[in-house]
C-alpha atoms as a PDB file:
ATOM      1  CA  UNK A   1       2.544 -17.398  10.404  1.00  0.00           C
ATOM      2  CA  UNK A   2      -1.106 -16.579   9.491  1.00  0.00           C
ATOM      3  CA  UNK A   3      -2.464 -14.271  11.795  1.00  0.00           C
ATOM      4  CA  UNK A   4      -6.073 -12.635  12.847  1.00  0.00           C
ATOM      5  CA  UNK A   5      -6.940  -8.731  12.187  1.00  0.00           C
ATOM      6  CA  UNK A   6      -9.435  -8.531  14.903  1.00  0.00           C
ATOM      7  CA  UNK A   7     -11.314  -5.292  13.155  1.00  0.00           C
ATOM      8  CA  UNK A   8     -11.960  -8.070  10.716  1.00  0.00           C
ATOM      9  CA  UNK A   9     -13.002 -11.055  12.398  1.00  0.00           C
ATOM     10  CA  UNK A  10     -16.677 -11.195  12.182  1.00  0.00           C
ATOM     11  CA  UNK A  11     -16.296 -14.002  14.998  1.00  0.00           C
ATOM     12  CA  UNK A  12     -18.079 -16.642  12.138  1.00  0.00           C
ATOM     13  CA  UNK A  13     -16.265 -19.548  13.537  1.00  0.00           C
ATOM     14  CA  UNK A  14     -15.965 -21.011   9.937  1.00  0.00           C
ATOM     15  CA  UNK A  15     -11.932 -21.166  11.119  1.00  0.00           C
ATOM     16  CA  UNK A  16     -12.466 -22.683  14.218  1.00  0.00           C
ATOM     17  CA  UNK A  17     -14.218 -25.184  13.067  1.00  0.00           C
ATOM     18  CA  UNK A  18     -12.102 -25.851   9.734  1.00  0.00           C
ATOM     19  CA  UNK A  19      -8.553 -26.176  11.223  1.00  0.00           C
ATOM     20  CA  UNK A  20      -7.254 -29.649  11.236  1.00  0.00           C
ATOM     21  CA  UNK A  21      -5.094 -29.323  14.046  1.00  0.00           C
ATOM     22  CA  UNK A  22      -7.090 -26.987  16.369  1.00  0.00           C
ATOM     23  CA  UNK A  23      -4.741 -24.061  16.118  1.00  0.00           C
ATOM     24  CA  UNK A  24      -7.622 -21.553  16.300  1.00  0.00           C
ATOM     25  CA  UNK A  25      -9.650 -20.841  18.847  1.00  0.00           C
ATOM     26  CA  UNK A  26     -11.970 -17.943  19.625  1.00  0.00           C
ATOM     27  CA  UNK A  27     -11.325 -14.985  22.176  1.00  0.00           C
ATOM     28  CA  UNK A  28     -14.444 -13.370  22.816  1.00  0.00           C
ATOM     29  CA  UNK A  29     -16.126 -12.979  19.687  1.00  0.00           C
ATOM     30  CA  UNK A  30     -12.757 -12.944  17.515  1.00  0.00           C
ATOM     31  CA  UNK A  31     -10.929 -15.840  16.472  1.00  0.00           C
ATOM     32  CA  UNK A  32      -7.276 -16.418  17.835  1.00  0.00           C
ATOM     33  CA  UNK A  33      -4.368 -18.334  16.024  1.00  0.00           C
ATOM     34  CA  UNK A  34      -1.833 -20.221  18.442  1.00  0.00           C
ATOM     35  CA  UNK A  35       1.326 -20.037  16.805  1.00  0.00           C
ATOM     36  CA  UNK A  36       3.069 -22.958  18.807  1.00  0.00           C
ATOM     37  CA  UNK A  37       0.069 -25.526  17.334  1.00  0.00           C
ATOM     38  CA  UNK A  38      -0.545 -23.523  13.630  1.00  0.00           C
ATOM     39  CA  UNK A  39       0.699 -25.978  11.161  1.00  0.00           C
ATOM     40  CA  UNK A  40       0.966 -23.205   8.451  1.00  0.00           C
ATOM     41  CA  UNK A  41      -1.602 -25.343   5.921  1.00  0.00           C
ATOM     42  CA  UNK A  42      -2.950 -22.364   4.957  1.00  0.00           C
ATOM     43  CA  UNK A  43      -6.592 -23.925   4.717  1.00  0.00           C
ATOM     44  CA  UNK A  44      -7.299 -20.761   7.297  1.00  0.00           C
ATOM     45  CA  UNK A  45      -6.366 -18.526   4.773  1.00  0.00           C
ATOM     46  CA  UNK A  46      -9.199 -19.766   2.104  1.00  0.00           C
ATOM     47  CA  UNK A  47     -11.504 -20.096   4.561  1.00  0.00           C
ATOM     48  CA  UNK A  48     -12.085 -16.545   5.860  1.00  0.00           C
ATOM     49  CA  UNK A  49     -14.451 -14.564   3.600  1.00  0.00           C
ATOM     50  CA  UNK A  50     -13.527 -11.166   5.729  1.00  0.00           C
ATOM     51  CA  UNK A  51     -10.290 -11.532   4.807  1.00  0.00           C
ATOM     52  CA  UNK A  52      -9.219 -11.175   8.709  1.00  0.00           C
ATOM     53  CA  UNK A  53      -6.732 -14.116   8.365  1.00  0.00           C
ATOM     54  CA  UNK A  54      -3.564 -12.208   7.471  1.00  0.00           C
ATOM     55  CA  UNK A  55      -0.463 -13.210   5.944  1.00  0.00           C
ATOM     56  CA  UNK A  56       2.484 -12.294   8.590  1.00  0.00           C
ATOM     57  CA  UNK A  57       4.416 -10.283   5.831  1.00  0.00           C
ATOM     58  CA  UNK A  58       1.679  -7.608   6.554  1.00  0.00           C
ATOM     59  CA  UNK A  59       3.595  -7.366   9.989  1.00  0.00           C
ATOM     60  CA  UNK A  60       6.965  -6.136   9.046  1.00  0.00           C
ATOM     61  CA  UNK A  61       6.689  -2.817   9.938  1.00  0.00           C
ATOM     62  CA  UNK A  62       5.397  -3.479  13.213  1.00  0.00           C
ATOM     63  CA  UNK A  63       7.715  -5.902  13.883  1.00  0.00           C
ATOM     64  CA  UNK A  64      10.420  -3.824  12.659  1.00  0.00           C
ATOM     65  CA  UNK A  65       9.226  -1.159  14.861  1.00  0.00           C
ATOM     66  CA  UNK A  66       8.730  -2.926  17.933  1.00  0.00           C
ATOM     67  CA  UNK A  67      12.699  -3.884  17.369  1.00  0.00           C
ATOM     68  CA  UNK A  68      13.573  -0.716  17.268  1.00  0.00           C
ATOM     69  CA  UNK A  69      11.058   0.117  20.305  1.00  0.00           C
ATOM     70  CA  UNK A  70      13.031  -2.629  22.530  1.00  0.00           C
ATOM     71  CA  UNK A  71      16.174  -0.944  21.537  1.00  0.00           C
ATOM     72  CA  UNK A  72      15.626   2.318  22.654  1.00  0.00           C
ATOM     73  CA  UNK A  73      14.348   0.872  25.854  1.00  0.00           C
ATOM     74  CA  UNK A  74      17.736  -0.243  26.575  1.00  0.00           C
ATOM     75  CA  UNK A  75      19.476   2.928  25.913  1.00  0.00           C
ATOM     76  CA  UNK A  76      17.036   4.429  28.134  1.00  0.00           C
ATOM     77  CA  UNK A  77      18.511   1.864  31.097  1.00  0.00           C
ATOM     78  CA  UNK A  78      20.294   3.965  33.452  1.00  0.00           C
ATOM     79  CA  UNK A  79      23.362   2.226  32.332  1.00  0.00           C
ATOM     80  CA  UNK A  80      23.104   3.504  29.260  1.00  0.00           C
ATOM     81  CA  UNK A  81      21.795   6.882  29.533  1.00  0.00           C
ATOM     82  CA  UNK A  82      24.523   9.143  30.100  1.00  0.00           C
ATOM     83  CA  UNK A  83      27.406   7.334  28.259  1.00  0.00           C
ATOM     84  CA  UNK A  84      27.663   7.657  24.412  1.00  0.00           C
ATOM     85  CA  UNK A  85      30.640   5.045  24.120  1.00  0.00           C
ATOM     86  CA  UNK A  86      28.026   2.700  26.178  1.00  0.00           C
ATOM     87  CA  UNK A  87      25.089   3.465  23.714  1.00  0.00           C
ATOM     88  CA  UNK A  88      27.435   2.715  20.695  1.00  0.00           C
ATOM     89  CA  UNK A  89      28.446  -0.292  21.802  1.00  0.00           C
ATOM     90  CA  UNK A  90      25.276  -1.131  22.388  1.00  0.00           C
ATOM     91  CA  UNK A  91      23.956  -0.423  18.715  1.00  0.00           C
ATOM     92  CA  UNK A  92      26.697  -2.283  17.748  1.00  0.00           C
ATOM     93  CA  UNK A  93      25.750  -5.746  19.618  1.00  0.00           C
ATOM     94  CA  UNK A  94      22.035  -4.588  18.350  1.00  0.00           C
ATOM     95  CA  UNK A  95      22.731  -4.905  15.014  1.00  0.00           C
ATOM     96  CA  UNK A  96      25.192  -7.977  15.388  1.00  0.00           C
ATOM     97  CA  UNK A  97      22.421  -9.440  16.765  1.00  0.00           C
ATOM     98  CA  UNK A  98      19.717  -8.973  14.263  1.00  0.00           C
ATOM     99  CA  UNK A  99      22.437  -9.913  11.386  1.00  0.00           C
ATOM    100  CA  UNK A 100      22.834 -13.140  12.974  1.00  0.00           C
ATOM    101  CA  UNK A 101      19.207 -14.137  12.721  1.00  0.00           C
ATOM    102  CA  UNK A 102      19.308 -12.909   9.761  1.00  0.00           C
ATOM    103  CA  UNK A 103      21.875 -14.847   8.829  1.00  0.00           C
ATOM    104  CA  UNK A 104      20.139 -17.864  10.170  1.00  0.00           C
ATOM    105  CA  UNK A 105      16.415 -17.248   8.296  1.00  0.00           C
ATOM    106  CA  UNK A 106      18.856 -16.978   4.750  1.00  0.00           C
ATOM    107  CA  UNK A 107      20.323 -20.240   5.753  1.00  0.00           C
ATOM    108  CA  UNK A 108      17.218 -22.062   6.933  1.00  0.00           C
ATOM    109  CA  UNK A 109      15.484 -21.087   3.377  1.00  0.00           C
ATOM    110  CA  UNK A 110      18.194 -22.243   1.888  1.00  0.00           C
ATOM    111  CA  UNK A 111      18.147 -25.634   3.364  1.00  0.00           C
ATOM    112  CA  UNK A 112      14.564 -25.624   3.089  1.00  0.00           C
ATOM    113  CA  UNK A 113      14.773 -25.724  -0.865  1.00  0.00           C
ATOM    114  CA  UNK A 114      17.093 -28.066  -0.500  1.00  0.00           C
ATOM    115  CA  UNK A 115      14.777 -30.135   1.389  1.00  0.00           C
ATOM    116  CA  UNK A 116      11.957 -28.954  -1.131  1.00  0.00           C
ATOM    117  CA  UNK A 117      14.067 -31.789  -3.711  1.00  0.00           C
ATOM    118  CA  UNK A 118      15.015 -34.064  -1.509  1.00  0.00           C
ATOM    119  CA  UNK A 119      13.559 -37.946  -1.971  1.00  0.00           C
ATOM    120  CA  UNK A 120      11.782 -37.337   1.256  1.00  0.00           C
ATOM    121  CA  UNK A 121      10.124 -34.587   0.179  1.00  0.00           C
ATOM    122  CA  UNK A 122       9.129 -36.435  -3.557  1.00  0.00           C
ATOM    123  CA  UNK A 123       7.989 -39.266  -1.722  1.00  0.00           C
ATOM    124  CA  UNK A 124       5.621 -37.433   0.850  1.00  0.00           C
ATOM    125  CA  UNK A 125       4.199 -34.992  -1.935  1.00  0.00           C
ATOM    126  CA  UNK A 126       2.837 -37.793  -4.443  1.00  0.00           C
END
């Protein structure tokens, strides 16, 4: 999911005015990328000579972080807090958790190359 680095958004409007499905839109002076209309064409990405439309690989470590800010949020709970067998339980279901969706992006590329050669696929591409 492309993404804007607002230090880097000069606020030119160039992607605004570009996108084919009105995905972007400006906040202020910097443009904004909504996620639930972004087809993921990447014509954004081409577009932007600032470079402030970002790929959302560049994110990993924040997201990764933010995980692991969510989980110690929940061993903060009262709950949790004074109750190791608790907390390790609770790691436990963490980490079952983020297996299964990982689980479920390694299948969902999978079937996407699958759909990649499929005679849909062939016959929408030519």
């Amino acid at each position: 999911m492309p993404w804007i680095k607002k230090e880097l958004c000069t606020g030119c409007r160039i992607c605004v005015d570009e996108c084919s499905v009105g995905a972007i839109s400006m906040e202020g002076n910097v443009a904004f990328i909504k996620e639930e209309e972004c087809i993921r064409c990447g014509v954004c990405h081409n577009l932007c000579q600032e470079n402030a439309v970002r790929h959302d690989g560049e994110r990993i470590p924040q997201e990764v972080q933010s995980n692991l800010d969510w989980a110690e949020k929940l061993l903060t709970h009262e709950y949790y807090v004074n109750d190791k067998i608790k907390q390790k339980q609770l790691i436990e279901r963490l980490q079952r958790f983020f297996t299964k969706n990982k689980n479920v992006a390694e299948k969902t590329i999978e079937q996407l190359g699958i759909l990649k050669n499929t005679e849909y696929a062939e016959q929408n591409m030519t």
